[in-house]
Protein backbone atom coordinates (compact mmCIF):
# COMPACT_ATOMS: atom_id res chain seq x y z
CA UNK A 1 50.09 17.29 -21.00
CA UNK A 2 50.24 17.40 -17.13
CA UNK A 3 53.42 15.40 -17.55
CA UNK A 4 55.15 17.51 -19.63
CA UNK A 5 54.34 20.84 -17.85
CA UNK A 6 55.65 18.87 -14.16
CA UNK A 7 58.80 17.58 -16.26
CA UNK A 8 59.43 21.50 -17.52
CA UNK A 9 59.41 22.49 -13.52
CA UNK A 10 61.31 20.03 -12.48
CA UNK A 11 64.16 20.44 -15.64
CA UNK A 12 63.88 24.37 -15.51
CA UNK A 13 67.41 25.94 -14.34
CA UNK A 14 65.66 27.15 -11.41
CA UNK A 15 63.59 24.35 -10.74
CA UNK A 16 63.55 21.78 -7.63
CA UNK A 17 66.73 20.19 -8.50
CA UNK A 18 68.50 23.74 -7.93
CA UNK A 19 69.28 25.78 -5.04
CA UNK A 20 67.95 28.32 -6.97
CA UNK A 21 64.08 26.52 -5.51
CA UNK A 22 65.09 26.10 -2.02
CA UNK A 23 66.71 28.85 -1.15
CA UNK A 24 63.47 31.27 -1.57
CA UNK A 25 61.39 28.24 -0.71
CA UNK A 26 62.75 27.84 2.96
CA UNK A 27 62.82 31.80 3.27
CA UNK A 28 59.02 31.64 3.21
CA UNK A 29 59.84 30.56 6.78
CA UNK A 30 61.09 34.11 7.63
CA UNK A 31 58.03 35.64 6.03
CA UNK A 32 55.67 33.44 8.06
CA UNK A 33 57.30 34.20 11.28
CA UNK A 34 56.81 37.82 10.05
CA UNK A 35 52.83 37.28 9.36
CA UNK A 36 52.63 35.55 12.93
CA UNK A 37 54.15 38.92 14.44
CA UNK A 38 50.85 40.20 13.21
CA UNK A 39 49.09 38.95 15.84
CA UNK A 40 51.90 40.79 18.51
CA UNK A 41 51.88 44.35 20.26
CA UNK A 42 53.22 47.18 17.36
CA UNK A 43 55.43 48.07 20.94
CA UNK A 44 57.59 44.44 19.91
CA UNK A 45 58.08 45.27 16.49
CA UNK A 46 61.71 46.65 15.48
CA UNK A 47 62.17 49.87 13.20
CA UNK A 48 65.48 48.84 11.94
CA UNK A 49 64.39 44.92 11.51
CA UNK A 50 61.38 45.82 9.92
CA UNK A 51 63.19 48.41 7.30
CA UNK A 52 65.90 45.53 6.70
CA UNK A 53 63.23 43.01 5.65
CA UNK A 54 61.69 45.63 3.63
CA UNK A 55 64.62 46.36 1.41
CA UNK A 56 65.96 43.24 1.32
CA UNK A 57 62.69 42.15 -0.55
CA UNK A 58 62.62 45.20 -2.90
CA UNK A 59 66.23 44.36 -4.11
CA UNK A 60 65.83 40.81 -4.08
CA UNK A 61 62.22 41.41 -5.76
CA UNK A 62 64.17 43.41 -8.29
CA UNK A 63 67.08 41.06 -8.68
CA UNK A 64 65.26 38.18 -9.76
CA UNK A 65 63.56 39.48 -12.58
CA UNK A 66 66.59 40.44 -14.38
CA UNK A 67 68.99 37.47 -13.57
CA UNK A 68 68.92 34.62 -16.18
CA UNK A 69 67.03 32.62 -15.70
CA UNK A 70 63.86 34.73 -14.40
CA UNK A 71 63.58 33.01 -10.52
CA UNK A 72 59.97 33.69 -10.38
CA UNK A 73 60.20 31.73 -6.44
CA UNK A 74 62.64 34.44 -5.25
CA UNK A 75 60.45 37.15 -6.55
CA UNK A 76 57.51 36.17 -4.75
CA UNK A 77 58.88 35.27 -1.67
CA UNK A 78 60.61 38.32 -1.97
CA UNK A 79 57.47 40.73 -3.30
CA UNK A 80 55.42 39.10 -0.15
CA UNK A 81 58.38 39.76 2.49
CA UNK A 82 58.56 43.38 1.42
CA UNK A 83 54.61 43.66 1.48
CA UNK A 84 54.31 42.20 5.21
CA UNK A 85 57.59 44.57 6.42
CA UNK A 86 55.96 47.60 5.41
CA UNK A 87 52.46 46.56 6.95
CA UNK A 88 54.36 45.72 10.24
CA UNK A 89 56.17 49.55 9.69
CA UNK A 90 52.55 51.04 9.37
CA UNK A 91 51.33 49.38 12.38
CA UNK A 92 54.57 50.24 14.25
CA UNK A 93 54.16 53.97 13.37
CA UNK A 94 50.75 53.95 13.96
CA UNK A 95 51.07 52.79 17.53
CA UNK A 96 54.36 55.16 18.02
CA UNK A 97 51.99 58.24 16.81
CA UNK A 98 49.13 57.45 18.82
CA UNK A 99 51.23 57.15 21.69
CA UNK A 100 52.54 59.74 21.03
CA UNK A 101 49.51 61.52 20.80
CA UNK A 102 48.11 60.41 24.15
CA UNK A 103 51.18 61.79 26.68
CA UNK A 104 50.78 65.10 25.08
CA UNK A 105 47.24 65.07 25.79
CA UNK A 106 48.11 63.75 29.29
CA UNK A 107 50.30 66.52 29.69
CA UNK A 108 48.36 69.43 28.84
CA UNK A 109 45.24 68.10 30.94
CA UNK A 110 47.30 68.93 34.08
């Protein structure tokens, strides 16, 4: 049974043997050096970066659930890459607020 199941993977047209696998596959590479910027300053992080990641996952995300066959890889690469840009966004705009916040308190205390 566990046989048959590995031999479907392997066979299916976007299965290991494709480019179709290691294309999304190797981008998980881009998404962990995304979930390692976690641990940076929000003043590193890039608005226009960020947004690119983000909508390049939506439309991938999108994409592959309506190209034949269904590339179930890409989507969830691409569903996690769009997740992870638009935390790093929120913590980005958070910062930029608070900051924000703080020299016009600074300013009026004068």
């Amino acid at each position: 049974m566990a046989a048959s199941k590995l031999q479907k993977i392997w066979n299916h047209p976007a299965g290991p043997k494709t480019i179709h696998f290691w294309a999304p596959t190797f981008k998980w590479g881009v998404n962990t050096a995304n979930i390692v910027d976690c641990t940076n300053s929000p003043e590193q992080l890039s608005y226009p970066q960020q947004s690119a990641l983000a909508c390049s996952g939506m439309i991938w995300a999108r994409y592959s659930t309506v190209i034949t066959p269904k590339n179930w890889n890409l989507f969830s690469v691409s569903a996690a890459m769009a997740a992870i840009s638009m935390y790093q966004l929120g913590r980005k705009l958070g910062h930029d607020l608070s900051s924000n916040h703080q020299k016009i308190g600074a300013e009026h205390d004068c």
